[in-house]
Every structure is written in C-alpha cells, then in structure tokens.
N, C-alpha and C. Protein backbone atom coordinates (compact mmCIF):
# COMPACT_ATOMS: atom_id res chain seq x y z
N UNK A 1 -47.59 131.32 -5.92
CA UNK A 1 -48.69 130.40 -5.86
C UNK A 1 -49.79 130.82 -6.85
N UNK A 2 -50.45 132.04 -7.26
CA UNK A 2 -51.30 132.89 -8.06
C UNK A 2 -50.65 132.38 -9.46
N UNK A 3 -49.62 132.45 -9.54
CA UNK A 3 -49.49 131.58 -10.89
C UNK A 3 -48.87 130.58 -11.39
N UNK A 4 -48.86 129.50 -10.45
CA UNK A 4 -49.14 127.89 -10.31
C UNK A 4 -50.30 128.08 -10.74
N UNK A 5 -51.29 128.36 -9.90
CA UNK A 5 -53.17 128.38 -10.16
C UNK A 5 -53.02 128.37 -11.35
N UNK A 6 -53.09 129.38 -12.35
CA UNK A 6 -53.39 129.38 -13.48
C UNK A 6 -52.25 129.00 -14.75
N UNK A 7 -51.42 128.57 -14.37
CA UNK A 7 -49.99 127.88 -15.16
C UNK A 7 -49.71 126.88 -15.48
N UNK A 8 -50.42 126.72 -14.00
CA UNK A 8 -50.12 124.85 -13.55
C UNK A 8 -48.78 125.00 -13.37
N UNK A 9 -48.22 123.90 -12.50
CA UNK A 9 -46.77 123.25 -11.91
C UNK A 9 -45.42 124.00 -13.04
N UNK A 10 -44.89 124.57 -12.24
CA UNK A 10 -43.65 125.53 -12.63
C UNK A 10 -42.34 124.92 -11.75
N UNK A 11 -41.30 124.34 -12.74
CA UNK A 11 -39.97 124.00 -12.07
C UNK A 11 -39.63 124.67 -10.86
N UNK A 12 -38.84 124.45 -10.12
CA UNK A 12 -38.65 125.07 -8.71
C UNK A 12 -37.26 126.03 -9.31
N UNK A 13 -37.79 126.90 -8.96
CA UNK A 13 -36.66 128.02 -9.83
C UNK A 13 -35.94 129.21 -8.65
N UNK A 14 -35.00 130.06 -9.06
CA UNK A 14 -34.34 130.54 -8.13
C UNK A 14 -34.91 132.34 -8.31
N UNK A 15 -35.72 132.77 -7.83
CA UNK A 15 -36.23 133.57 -8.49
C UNK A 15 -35.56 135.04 -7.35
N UNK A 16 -34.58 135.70 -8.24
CA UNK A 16 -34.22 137.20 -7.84
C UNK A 16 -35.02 138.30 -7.75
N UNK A 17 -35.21 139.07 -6.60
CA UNK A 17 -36.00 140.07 -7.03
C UNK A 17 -35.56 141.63 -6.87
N UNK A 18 -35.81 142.57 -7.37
CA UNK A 18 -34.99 143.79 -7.28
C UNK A 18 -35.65 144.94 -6.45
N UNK A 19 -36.33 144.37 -5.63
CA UNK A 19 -37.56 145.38 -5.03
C UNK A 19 -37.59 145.06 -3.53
N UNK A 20 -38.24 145.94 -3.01
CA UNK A 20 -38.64 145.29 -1.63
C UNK A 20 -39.94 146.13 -1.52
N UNK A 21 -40.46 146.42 -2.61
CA UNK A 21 -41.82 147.13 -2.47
C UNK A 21 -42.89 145.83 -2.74
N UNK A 22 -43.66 145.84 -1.68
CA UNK A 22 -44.92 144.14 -2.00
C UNK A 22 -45.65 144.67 -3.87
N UNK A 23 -46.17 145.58 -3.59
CA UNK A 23 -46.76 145.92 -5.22
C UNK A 23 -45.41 145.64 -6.14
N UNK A 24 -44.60 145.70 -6.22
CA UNK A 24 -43.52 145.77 -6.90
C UNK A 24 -43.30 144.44 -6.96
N UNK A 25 -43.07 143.50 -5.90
CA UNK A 25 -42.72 142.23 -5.84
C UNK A 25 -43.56 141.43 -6.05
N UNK A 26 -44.90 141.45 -6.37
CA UNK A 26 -46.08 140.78 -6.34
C UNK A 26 -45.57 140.88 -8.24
N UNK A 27 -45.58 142.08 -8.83
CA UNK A 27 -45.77 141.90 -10.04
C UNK A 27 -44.32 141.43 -11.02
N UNK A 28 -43.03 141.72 -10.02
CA UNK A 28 -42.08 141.36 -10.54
C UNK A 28 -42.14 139.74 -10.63
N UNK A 29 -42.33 138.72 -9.32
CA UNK A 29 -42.60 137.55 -8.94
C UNK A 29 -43.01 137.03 -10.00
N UNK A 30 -44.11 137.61 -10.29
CA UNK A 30 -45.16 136.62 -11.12
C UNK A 30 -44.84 136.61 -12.32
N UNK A 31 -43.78 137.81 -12.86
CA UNK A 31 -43.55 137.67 -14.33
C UNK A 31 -42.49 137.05 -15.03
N UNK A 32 -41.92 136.80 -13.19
CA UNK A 32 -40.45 135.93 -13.39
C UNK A 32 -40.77 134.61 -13.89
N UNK A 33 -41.99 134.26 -13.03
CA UNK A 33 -41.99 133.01 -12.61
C UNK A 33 -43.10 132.24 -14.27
N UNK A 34 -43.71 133.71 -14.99
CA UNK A 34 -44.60 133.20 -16.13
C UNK A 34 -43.27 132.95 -16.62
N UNK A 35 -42.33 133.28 -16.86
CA UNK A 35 -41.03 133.27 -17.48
C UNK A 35 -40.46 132.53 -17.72
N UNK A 36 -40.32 131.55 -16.39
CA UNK A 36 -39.69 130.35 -16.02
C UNK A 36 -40.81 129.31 -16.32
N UNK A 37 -41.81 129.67 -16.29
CA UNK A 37 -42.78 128.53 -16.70
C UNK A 37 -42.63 128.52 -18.94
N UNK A 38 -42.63 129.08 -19.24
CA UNK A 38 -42.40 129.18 -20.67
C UNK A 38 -40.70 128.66 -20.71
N UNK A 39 -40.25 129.06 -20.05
CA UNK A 39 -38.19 128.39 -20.29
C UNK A 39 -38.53 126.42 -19.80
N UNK A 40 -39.54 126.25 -19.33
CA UNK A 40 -39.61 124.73 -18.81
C UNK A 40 -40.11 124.25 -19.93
N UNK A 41 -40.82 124.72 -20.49
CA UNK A 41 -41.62 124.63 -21.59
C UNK A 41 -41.06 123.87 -22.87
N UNK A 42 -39.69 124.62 -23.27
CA UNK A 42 -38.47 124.24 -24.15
C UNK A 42 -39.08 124.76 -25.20
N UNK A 43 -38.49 124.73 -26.80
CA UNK A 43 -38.26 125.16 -27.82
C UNK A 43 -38.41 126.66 -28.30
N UNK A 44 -38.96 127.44 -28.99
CA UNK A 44 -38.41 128.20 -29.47
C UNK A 44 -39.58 129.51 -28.89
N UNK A 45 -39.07 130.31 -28.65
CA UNK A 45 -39.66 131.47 -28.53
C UNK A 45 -40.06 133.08 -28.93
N UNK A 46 -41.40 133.07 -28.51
CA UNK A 46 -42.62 133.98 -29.37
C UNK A 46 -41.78 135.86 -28.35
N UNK A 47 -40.69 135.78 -27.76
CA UNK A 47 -40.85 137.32 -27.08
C UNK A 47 -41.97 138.27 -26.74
N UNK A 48 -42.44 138.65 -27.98
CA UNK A 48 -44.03 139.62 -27.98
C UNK A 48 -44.85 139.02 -27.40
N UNK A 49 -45.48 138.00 -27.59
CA UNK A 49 -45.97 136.65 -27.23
C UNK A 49 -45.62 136.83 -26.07
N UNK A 50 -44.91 136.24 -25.16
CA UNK A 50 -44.84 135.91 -24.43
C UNK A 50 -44.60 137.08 -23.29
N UNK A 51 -43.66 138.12 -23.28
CA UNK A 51 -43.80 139.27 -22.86
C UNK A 51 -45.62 139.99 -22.74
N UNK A 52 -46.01 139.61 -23.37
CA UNK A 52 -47.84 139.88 -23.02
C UNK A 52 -48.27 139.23 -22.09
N UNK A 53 -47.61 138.14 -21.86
CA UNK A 53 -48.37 136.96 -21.16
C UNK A 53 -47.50 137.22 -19.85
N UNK A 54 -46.25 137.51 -19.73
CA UNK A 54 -45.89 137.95 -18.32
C UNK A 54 -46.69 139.13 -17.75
N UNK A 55 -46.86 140.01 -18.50
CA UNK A 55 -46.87 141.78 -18.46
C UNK A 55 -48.92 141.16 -17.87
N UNK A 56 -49.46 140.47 -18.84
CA UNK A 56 -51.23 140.07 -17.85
C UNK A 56 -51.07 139.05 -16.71
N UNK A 57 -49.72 138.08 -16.88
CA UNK A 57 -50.19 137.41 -15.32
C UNK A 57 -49.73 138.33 -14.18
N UNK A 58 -48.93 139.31 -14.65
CA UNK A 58 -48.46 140.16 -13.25
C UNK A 58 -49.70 141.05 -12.72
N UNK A 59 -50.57 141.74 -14.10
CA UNK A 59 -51.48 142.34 -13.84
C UNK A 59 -52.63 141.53 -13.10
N UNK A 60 -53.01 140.33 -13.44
CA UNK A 60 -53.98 139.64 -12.82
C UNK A 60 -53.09 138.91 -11.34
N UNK A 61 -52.17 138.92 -11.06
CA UNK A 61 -51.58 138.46 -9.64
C UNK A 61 -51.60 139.83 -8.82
N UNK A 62 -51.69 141.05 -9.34
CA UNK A 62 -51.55 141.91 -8.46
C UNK A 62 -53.56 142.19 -8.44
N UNK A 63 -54.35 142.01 -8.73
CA UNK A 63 -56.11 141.87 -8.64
C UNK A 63 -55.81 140.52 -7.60
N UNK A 64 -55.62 139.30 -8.07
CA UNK A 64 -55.75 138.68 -7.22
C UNK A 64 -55.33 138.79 -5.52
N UNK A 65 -53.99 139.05 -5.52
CA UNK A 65 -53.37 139.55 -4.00
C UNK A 65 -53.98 140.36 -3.35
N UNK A 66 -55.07 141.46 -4.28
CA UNK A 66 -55.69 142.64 -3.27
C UNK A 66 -57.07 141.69 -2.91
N UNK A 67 -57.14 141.09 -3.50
CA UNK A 67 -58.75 140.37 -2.79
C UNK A 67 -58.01 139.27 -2.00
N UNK A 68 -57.08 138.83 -2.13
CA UNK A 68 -56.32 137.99 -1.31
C UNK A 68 -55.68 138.04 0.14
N UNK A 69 -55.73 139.53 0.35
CA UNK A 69 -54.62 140.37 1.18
C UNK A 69 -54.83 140.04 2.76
N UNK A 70 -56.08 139.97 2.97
CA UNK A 70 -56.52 139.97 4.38
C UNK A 70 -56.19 138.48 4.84
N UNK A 71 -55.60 137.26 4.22
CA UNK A 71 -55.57 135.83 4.24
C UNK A 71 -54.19 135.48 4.67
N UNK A 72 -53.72 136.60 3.63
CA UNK A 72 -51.73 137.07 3.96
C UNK A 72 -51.32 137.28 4.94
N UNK A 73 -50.06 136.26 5.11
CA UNK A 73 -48.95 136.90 6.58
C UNK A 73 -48.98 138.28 6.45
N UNK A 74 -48.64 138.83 5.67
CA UNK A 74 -48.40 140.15 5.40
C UNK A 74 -48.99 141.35 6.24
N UNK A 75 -50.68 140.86 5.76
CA UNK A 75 -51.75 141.79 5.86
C UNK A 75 -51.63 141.77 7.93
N UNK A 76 -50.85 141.05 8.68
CA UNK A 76 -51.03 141.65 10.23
C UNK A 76 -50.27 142.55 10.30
N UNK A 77 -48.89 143.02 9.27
CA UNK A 77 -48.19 144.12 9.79
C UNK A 77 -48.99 144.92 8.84
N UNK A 78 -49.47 145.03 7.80
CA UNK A 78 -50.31 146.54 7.26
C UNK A 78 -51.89 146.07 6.62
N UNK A 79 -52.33 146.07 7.34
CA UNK A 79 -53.75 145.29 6.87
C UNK A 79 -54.38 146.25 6.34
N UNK A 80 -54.12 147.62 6.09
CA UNK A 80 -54.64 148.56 4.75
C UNK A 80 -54.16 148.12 3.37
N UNK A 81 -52.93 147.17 3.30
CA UNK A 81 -52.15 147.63 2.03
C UNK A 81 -53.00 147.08 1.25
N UNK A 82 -54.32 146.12 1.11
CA UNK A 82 -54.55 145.91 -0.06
C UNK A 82 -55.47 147.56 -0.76
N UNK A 83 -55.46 148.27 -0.56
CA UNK A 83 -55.60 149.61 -1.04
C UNK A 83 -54.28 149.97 -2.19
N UNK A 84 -53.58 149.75 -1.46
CA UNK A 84 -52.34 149.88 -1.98
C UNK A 84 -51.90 149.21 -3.52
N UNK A 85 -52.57 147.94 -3.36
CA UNK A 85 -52.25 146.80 -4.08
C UNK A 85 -53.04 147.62 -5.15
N UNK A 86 -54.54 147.52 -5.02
CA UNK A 86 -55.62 147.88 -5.90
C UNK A 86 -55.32 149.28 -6.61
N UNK A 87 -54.58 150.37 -6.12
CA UNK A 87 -54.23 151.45 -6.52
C UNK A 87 -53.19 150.83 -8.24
N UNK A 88 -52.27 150.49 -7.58
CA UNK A 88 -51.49 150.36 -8.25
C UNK A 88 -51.90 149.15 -9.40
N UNK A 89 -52.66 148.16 -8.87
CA UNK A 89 -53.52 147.47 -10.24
C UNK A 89 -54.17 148.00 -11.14
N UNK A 90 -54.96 149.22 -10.48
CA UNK A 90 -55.41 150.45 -11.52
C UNK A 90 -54.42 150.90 -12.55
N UNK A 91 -53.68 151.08 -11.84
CA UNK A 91 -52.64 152.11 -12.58
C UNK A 91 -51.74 151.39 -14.09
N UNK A 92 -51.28 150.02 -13.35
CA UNK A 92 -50.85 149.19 -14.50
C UNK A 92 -51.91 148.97 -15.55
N UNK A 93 -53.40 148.57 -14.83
CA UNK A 93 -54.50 148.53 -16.23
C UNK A 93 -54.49 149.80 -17.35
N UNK A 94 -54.39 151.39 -16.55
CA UNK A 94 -54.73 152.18 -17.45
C UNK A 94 -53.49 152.16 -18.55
N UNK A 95 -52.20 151.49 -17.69
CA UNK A 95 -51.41 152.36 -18.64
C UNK A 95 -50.84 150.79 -19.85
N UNK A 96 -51.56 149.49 -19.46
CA UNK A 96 -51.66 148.16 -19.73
C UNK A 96 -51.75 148.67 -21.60
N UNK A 97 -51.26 147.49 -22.56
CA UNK A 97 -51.86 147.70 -23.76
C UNK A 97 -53.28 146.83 -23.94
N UNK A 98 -53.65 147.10 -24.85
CA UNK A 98 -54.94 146.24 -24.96
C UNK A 98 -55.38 144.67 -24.88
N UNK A 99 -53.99 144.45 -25.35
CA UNK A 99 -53.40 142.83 -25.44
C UNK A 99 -53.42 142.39 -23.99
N UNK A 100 -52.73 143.18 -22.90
CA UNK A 100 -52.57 142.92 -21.70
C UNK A 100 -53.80 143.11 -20.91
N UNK A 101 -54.53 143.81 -21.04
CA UNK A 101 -55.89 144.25 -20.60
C UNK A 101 -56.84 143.01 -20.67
N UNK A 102 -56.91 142.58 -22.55
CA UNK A 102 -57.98 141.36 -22.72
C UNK A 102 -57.31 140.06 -21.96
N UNK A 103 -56.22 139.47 -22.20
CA UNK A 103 -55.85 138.50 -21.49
C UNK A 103 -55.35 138.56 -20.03
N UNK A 104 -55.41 139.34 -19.58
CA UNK A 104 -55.52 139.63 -18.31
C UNK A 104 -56.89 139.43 -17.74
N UNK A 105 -58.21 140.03 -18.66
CA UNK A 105 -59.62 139.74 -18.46
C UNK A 105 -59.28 137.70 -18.40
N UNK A 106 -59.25 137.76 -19.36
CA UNK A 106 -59.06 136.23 -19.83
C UNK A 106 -59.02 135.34 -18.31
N UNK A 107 -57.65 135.39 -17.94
CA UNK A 107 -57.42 134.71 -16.74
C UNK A 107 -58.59 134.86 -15.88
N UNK A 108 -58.79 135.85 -15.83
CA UNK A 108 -59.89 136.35 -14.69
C UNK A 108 -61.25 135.38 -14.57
N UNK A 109 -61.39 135.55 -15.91
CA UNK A 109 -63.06 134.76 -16.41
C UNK A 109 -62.83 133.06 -16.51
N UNK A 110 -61.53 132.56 -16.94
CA UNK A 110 -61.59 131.15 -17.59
C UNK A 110 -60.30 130.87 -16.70
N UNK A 111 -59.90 130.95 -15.67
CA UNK A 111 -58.19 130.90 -15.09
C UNK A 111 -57.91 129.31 -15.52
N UNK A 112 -59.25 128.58 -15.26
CA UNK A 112 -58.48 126.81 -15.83
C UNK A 112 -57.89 126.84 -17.18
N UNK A 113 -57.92 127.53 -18.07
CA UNK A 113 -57.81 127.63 -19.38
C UNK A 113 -56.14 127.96 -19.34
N UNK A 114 -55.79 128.85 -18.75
CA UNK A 114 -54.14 129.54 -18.89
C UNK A 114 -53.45 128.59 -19.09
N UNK A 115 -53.32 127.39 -18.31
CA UNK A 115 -51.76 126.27 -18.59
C UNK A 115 -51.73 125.86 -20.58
N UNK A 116 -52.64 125.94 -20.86
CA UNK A 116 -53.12 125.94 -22.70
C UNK A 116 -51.99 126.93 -22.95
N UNK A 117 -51.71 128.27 -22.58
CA UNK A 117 -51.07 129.03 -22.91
C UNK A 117 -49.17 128.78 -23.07
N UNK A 118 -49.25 127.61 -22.40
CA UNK A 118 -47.66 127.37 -22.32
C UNK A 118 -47.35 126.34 -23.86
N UNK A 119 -48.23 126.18 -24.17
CA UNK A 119 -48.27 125.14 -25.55
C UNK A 119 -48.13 126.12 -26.62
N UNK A 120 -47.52 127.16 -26.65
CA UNK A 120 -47.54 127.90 -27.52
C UNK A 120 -46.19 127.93 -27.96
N UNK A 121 -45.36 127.46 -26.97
CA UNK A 121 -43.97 127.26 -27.27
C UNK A 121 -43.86 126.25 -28.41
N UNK A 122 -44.67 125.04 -28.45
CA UNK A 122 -44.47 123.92 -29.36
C UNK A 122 -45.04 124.54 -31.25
N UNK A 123 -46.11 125.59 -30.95
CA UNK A 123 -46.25 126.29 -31.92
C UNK A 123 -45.70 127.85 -32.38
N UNK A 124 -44.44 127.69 -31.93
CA UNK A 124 -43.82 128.99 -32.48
C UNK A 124 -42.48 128.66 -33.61
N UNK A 125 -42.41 129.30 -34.63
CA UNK A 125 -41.96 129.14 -35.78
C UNK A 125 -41.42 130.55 -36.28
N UNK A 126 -40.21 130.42 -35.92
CA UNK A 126 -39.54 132.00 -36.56
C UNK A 126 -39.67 132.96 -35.79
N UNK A 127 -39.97 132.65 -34.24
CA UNK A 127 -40.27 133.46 -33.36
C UNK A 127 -41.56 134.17 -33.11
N UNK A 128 -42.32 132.84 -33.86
CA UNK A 128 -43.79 134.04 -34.02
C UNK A 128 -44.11 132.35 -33.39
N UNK A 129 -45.99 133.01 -33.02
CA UNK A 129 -46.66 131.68 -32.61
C UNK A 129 -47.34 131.44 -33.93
N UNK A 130 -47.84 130.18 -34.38
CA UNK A 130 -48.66 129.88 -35.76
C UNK A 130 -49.74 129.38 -35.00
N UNK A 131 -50.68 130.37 -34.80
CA UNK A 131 -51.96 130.25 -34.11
C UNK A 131 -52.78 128.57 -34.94
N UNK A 132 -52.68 129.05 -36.36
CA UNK A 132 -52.93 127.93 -37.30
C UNK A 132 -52.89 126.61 -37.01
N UNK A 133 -51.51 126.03 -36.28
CA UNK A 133 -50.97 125.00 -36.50
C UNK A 133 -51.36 124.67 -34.93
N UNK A 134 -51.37 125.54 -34.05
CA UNK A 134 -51.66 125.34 -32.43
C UNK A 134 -53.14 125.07 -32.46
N UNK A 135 -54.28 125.90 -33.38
CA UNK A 135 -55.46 125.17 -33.34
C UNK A 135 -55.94 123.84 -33.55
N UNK A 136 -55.16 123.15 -34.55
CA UNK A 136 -55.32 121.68 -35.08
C UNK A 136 -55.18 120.95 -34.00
N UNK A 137 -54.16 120.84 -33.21
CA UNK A 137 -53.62 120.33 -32.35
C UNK A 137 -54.03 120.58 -30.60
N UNK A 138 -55.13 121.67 -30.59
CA UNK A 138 -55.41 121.67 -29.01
C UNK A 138 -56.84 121.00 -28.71
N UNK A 139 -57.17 121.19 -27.20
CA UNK A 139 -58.49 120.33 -26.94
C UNK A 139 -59.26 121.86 -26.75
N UNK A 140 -59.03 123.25 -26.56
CA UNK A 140 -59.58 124.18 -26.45
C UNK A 140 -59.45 124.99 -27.43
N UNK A 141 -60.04 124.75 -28.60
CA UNK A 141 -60.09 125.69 -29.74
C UNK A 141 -60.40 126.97 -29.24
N UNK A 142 -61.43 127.42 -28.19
CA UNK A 142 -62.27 128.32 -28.24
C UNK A 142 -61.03 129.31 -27.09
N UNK A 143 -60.48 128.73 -26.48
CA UNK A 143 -59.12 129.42 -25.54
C UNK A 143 -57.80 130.29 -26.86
N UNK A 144 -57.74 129.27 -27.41
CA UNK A 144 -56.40 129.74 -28.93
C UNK A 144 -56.66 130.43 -29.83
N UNK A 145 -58.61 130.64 -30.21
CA UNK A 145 -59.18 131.63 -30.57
C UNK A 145 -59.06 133.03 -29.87
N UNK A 146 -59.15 132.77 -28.99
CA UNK A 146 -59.35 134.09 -28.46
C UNK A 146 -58.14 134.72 -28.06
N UNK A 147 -56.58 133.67 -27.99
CA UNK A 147 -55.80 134.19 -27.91
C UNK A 147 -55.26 134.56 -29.18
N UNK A 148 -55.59 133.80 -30.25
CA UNK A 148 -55.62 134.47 -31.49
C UNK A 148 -55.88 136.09 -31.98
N UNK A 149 -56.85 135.93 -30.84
CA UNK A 149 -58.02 137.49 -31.53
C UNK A 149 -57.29 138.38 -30.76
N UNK A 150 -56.80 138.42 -29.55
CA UNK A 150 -55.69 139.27 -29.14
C UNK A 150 -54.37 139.95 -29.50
N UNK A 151 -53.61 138.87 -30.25
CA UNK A 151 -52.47 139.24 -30.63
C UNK A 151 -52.71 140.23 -31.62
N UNK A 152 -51.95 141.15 -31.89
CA UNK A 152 -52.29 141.62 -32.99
C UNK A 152 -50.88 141.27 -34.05
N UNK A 153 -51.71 140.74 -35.54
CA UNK A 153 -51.16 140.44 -36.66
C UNK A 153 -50.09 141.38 -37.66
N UNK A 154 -49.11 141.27 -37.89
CA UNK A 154 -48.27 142.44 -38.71
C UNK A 154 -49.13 142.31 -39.84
C-alpha cells in the first residue's frame, strides 16, 4: 500500500518473498512491487535508474511503516517492533548511496510527485534515461530536475 501512495496504481502482481523477517519483508515488498510498477510501465529499461528507485522506495517504506506501526495488525503481537523497523532504517540510510539517500528524501518531502518517476521508462534510450527529452515532455520540470541532479552522469 506505501507504494501505491507514492507510485500510484500498480498491476495486481504475484509478489514472492524470501523472508519472514517484517524489516526484511517491508523492504523486499516494496522493491518488488517498485519493480513491477516500472515492468507495467513497458519499454525499455534504465537498470541503474531504476535499481535506485527500488533500493529509496524500500528505504522510504521501511520510515514510513515505523511511524505507521502502531495502526498495524502486526503491532498487537509486538507493539515494540517499530524500534526495530527504525533501527534497521538507520542502518540501510548509513550504508544507502547518495542517490538513494536524496531520493529517498525526495519521496519524503514531495510523495505526490513519485508516479512522474515511472515516465522514465518512455524516456530511456540505450538503457540510459535522456533526462533531456523527459524534460520537454513533463508537467513537473522541477521533479525531473531534481531527479536529474541525482543521477550521477558518466
């Protein structure tokens, strides 16, 4: 659901998971599911690109779930774990790259802005995104800028 919110509407997908740890499954979930929202998407794909963009919505779904936690079925059998959650959100931030860190901020500050992010599929060319060609063409210049200013350029 944490990333519906900021994705918008994601095909109904069959999503495997390899964990039975909630921190584990909170961040595996969400990176499946940024995953499957970019495969709905169709044409050609950015990997680096897009691997950033799983690797910050997992980081920002596991922030969200710990402020979320007490709302959760979950939280009546361990209503400490969002400690748990927040530990381990730490831990992915420190060891996060910078890319994942700022757009991870990103969601945080502008979350209506993210579904912009799936239009990146229509601007990728050779496996790269052409930030160039995605600016002409969006209603949020100031969102594609800044995902611009993130990526970093070879």
């Amino acid at each position: 659901m944490i990333v519906q919110e900021i994705l918008g509407p994601i095909p109904e997908t069959d999503i495997q998971l390899t964990t039975t740890d909630t921190c584990d499954m909170i961040a595996e979930c969400a990176g499946k599911l940024t995953a499957a929202a970019f495969d709905a998407a169709g044409g050609e794909a950015d990997r680096d690109f897009e691997s950033m963009v799983c690797d910050a919505v997992a980081l920002y779904s596991l922030s969200v779930s710990a402020v979320r936690w007490d709302i959760c079925d979950l939280a009546r059998d361990d209503p400490m774990y969002k400690g748990q959650i927040l530990m381990r959100m730490m831990s992915e931030t420190s060891r996060a790259s910078y890319q994942v860190k700022a757009l991870s901020g990103e969601f945080r500050l502008t979350p209506f802005r993210a579904p912009e992010i799936i239009n990146s599929r229509r601007h990728t060319h050779g496996g790269k995104v052409d930030f160039a060609e995605w600016l002409e063409s969006t209603d949020d210049r100031q969102w594609v800028e800044n995902l611009w200013a993130i990526v970093v350029h070879p």
